[in-house]
Protein backbone atom coordinates (compact mmCIF):
# COMPACT_ATOMS: atom_id res chain seq x y z
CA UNK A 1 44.32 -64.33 97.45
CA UNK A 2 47.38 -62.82 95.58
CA UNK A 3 50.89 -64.39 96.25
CA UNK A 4 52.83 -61.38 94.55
CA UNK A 5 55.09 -61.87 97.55
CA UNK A 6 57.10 -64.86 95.23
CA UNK A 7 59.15 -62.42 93.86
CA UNK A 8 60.56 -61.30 97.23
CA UNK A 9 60.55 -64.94 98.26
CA UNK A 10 62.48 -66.06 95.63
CA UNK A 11 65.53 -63.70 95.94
CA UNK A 12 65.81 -64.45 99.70
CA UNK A 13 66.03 -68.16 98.63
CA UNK A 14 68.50 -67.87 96.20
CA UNK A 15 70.58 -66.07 98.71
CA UNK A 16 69.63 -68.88 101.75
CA UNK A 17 70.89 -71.27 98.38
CA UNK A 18 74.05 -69.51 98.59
CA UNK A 19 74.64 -68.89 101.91
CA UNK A 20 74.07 -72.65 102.77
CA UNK A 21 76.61 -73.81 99.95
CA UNK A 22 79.39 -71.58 100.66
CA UNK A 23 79.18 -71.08 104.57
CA UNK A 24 79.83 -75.39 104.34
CA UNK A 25 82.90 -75.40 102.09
CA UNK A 26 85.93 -75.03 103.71
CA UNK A 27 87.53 -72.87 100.92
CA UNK A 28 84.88 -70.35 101.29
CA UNK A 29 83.53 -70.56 105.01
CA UNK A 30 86.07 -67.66 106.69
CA UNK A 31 86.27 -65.62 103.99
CA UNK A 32 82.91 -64.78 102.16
CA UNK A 33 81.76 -61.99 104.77
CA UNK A 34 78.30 -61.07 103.29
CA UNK A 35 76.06 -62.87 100.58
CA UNK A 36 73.28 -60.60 100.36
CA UNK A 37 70.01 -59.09 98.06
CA UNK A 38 71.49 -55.49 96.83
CA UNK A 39 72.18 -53.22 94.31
CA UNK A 40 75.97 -52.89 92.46
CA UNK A 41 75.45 -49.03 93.08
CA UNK A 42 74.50 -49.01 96.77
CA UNK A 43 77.39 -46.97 98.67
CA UNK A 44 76.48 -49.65 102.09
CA UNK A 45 77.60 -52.53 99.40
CA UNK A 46 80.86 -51.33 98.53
CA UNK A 47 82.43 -53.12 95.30
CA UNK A 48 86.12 -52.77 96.20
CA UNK A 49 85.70 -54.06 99.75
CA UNK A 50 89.07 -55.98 101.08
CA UNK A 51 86.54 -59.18 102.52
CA UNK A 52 84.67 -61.14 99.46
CA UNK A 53 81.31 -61.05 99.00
CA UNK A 54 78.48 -61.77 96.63
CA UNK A 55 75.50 -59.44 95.66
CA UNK A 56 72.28 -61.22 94.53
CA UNK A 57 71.08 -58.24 92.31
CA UNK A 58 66.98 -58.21 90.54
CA UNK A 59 67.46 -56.17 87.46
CA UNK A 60 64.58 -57.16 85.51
CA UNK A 61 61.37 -58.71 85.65
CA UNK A 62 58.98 -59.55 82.23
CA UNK A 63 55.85 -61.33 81.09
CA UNK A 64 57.00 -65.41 80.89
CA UNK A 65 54.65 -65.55 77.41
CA UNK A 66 55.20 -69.65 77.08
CA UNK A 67 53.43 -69.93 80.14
CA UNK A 68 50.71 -67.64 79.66
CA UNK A 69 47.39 -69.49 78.91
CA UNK A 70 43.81 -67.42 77.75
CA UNK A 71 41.77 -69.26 80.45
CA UNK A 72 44.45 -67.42 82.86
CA UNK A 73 44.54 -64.15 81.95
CA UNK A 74 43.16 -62.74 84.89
CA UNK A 75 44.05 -65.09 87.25
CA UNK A 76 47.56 -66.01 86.88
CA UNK A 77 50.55 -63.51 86.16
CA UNK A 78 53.77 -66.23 84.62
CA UNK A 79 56.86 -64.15 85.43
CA UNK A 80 60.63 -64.44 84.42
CA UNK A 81 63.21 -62.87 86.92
CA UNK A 82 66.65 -61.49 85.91
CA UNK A 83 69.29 -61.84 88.25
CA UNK A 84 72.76 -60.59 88.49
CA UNK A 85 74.99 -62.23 90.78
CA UNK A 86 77.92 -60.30 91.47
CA UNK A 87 81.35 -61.74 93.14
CA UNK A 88 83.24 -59.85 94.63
CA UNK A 89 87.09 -59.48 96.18
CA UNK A 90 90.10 -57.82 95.54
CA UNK A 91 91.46 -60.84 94.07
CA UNK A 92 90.47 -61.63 90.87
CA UNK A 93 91.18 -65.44 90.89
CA UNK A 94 89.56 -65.71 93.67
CA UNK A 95 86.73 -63.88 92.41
CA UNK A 96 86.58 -66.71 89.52
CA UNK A 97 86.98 -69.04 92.36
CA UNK A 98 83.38 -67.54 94.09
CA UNK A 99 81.73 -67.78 90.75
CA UNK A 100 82.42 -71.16 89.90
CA UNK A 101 81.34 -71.91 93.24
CA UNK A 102 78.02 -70.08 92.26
CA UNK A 103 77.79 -72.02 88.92
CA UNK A 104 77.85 -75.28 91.23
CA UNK A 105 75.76 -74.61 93.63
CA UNK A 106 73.03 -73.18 91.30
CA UNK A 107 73.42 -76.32 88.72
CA UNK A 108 72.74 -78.25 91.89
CA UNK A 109 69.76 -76.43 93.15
CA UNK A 110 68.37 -75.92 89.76
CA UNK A 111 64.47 -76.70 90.28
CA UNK A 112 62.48 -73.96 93.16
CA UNK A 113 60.09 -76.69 93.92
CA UNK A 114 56.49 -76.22 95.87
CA UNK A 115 57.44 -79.17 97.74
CA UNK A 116 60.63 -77.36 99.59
CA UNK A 117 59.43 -73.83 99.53
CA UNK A 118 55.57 -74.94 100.85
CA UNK A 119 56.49 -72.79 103.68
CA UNK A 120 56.53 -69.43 102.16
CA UNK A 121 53.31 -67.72 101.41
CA UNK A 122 54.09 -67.34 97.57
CA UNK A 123 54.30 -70.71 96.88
CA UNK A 124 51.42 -73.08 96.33
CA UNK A 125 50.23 -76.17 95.44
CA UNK A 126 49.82 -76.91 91.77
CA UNK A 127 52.20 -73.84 90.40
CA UNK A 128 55.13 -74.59 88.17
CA UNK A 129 58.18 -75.31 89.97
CA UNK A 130 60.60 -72.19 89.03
CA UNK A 131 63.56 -73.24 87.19
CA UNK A 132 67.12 -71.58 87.77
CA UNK A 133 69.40 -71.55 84.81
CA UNK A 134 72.34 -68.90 83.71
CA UNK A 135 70.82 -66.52 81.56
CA UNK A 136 72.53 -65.86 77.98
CA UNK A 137 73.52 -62.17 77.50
CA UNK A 138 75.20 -60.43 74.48
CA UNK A 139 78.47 -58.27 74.35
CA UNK A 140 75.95 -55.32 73.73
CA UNK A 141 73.75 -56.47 76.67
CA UNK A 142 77.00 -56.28 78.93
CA UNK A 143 78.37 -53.06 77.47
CA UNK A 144 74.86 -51.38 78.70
CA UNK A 145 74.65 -53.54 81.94
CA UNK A 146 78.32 -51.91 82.75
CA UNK A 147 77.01 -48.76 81.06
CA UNK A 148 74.32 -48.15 83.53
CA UNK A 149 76.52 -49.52 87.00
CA UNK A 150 79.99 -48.84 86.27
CA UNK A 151 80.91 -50.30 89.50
CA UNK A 152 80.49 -53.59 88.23
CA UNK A 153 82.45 -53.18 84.82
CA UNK A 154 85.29 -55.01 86.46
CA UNK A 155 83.42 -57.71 88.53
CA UNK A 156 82.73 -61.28 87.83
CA UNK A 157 78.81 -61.00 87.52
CA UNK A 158 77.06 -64.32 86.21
CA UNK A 159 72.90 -63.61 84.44
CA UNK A 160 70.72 -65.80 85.85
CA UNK A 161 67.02 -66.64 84.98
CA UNK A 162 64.15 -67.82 87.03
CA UNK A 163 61.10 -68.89 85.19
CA UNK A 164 58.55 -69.17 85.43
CA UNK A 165 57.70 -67.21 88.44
CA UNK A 166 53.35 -67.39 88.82
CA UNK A 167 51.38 -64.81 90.70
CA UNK A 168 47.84 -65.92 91.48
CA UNK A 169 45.57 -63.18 91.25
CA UNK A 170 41.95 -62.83 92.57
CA UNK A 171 39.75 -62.71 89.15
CA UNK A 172 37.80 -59.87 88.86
CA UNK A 173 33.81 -59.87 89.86
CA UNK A 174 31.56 -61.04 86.93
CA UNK A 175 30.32 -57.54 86.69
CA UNK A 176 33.78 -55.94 86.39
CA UNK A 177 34.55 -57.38 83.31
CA UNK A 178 32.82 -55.37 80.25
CA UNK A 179 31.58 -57.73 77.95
CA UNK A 180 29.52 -55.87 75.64
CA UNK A 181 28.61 -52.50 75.67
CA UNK A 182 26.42 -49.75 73.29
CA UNK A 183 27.56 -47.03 72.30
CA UNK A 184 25.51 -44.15 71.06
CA UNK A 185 27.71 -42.11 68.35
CA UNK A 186 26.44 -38.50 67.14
CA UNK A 187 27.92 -37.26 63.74
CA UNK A 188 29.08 -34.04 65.06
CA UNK A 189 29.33 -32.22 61.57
């Protein structure tokens, strides 16, 4: 059975993550009115609301090749997920305020671990705990990433990486897999 719903999974716990930290600090709990999975360029998510909030954005998901194995290649599917979270508020030191917060609470809840997650279908025993760690991007990276969503050009947006994100697959039936094969070739001259 396929668990390709991790990647879902894994967005709605990084925003439980965040909603748990920052709905029990006292600095944050009245003010941050949504922390939610969206897009920078949804009109519903306005940018330049007056109430803070933070948007847990997936931008990009690739092959996690350090944790790809040969005996695994049709089995297992090692993923890395891009993240953008976005703070936002009308206030700019407070909008450094949110993302240190975020910084925090994501050094603190660093490991995705089977063991806490059991509960959701994607996870299962024996995969690779996911890791969660700020992601390094470039001036150039940036320059497109504000390129492509303007709306975020003046937000505080932090790059985060989970890896490696595993999708079981069911391996293909003995006979679906070619293994050798004749080929009769004509000289058509």
């Amino acid at each position: 059975m396929s668990n390709f719903t991790i990647v879902g999974e894994i967005g709605e716990i990084m925003v439980d993550i965040l909603k748990k930290a920052f709905l029990t600090c006292n600095e944050f709990s009245e003010t941050i009115t949504e922390i939610a999975l969206g897009s920078p360029e949804i009109e519903e998510n306005p940018l330049h609301t007056a109430k803070p909030q933070i948007i847990v954005f997936l931008y990009h998901i690739d092959k996690d090749t350090f944790f790809e194995h040969p005996d695994d290649l049709y089995t297992k599917l090692p993923l890395e997920l891009y993240y953008l979270i976005i703070a936002v508020a009308k206030d700019k030191a407070f909008e450094h305020k949110i993302a240190g917060k975020i910084a925090e609470v994501f050094n603190a809840n660093k490991v995705l671990s089977y063991e806490k997650y059991k509960d959701k279908p994607g996870f299962y025993e024996g995969r690779h705990d996911a890791k969660v760690n700020i992601a390094s991007m470039s001036i150039d990276d940036k320059h497109k990433l504000w390129t492509g969503f303007p709306k975020i050009a003046d937000k505080t947006v932090i790059p985060y990486i989970v890896r490696p994100v595993i999708i079981t697959c069911e391996p293909p039936g003995a006979d679906a897999l070619v293994q050798e094969r004749e080929f009769n070739i004509q000289n058509r001259m």
